[in-house]
C-alpha atoms as a PDB file:
ATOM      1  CA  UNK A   1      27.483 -12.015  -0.058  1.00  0.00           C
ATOM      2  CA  UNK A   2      24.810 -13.720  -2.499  1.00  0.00           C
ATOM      3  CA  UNK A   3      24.426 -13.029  -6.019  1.00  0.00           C
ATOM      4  CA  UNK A   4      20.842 -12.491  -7.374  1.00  0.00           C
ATOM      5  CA  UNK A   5      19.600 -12.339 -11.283  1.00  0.00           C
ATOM      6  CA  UNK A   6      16.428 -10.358 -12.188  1.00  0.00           C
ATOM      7  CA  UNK A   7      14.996 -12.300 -15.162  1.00  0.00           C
ATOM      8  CA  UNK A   8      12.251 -10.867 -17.342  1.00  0.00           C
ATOM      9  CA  UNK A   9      12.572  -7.015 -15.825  1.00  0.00           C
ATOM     10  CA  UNK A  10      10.251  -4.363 -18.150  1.00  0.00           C
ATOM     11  CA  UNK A  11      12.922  -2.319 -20.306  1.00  0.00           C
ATOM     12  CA  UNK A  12      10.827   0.892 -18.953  1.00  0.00           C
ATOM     13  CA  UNK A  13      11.535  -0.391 -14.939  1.00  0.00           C
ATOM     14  CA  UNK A  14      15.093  -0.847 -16.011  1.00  0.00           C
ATOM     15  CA  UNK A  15      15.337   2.794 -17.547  1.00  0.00           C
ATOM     16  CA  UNK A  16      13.187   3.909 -14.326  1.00  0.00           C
ATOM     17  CA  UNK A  17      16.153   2.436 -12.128  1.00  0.00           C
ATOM     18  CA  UNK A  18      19.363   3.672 -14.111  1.00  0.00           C
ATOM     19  CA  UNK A  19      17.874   6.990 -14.443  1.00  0.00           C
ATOM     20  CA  UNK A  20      16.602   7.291 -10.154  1.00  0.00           C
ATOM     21  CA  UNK A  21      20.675   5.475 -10.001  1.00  0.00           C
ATOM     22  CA  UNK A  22      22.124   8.151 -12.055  1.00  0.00           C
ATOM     23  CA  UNK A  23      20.058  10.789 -10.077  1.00  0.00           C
ATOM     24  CA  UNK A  24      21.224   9.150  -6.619  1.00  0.00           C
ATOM     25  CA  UNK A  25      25.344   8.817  -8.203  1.00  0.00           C
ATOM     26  CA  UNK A  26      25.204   5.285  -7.691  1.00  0.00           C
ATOM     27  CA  UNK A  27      24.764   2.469 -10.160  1.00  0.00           C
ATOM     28  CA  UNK A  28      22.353   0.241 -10.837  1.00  0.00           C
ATOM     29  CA  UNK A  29      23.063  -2.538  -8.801  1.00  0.00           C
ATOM     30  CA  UNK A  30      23.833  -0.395  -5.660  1.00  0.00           C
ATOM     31  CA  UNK A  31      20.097   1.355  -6.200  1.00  0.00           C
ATOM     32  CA  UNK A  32      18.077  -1.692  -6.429  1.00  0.00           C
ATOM     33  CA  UNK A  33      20.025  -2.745  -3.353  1.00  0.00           C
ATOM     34  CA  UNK A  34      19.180   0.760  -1.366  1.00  0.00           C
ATOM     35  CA  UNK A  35      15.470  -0.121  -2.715  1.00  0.00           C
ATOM     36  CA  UNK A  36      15.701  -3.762  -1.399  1.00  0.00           C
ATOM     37  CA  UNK A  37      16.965  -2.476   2.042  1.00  0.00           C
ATOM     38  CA  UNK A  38      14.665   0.831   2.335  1.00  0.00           C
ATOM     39  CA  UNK A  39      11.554  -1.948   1.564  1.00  0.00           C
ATOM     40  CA  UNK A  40      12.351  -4.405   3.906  1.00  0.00           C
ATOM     41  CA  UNK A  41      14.126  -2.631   6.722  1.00  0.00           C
ATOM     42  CA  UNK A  42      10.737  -2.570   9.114  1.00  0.00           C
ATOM     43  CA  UNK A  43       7.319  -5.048   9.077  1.00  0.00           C
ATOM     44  CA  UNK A  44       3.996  -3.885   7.750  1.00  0.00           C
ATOM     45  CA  UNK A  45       2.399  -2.140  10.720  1.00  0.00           C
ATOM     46  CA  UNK A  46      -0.254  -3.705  12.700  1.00  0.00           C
ATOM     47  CA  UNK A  47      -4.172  -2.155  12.573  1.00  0.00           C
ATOM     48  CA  UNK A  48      -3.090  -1.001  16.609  1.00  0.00           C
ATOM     49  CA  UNK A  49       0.326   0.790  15.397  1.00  0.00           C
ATOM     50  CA  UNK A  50      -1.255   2.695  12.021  1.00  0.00           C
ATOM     51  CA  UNK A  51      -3.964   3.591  14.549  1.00  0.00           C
ATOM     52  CA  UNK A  52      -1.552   5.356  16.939  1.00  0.00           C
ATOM     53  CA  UNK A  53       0.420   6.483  14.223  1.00  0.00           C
ATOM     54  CA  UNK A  54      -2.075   8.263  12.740  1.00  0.00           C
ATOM     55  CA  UNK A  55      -3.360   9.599  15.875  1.00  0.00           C
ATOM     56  CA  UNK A  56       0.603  10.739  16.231  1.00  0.00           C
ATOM     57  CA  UNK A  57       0.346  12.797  13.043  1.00  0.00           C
ATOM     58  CA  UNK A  58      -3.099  14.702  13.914  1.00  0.00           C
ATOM     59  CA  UNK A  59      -2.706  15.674  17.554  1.00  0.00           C
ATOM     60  CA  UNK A  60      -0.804  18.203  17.081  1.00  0.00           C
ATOM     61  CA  UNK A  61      -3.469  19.776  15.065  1.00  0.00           C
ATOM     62  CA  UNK A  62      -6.070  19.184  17.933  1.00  0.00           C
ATOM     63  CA  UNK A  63      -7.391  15.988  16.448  1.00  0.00           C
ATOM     64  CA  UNK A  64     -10.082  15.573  13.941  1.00  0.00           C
ATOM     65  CA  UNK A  65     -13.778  14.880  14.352  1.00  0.00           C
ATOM     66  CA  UNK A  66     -15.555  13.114  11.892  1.00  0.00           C
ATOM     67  CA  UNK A  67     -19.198  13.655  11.366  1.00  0.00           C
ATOM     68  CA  UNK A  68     -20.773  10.014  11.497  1.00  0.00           C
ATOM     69  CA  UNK A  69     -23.921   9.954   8.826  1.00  0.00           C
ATOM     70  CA  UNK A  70     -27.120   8.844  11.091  1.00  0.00           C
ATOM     71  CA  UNK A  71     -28.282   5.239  10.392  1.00  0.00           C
ATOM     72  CA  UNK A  72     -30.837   3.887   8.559  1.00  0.00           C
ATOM     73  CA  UNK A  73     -32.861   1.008   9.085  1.00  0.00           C
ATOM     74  CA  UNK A  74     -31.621  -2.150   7.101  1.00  0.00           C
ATOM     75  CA  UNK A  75     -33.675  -2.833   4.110  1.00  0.00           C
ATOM     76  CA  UNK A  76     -35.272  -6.028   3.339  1.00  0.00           C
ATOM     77  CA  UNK A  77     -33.201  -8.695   1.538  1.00  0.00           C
ATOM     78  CA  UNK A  78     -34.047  -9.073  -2.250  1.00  0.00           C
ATOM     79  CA  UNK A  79     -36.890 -11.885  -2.781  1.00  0.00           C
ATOM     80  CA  UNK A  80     -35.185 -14.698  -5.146  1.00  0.00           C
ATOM     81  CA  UNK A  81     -38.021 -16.769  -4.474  1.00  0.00           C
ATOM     82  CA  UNK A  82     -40.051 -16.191  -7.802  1.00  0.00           C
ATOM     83  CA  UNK A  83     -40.074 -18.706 -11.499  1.00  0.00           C
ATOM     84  CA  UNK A  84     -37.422 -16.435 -13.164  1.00  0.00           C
ATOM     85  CA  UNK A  85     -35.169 -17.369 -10.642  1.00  0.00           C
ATOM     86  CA  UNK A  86     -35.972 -21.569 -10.464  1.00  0.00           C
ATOM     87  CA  UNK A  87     -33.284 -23.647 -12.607  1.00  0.00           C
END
């Protein structure tokens, strides 16, 4: 097993960690390793997989509809053609 220092830690993140260890029964060292595993045991999901996860958590509520606002036309691009704006 490998050995790993944490250099220049905030004294509040330490006390955040031995008090969430001291809630959990473990120490320390054994909580920032369930953090370390819980963080990296999947990869970030892909725009296609939070899509049909999402979709997951709000069929069973029949879905949701969202109201798109009607579009406008586009508005003409600011004029930077004037003296104030010469170098």
């Amino acid at each position: 097993m490998a050995t790993m220092t944490i250099r220049n830690l905030d004294d509040e993140l330490k006390a955040r960690l031995r008090i969430r260890a001291a809630q959990h029964g473990k120490s320390m060292e054994e909580e920032a390793r369930s953090i370390l595993r819980e963080a990296l045991k999947s990869e970030p999901l892909s725009g296609k997989e939070l899509v049909q996860r999402i979709r997951e958590m709000v069929e069973p509520y029949g879905g949701i509809e969202l109201e798109l606002p009607p579009r406008e036309p586009m508005r003409e691009p600011p004029d930077f053609s004037g003296p104030e704006f010469d170098p």
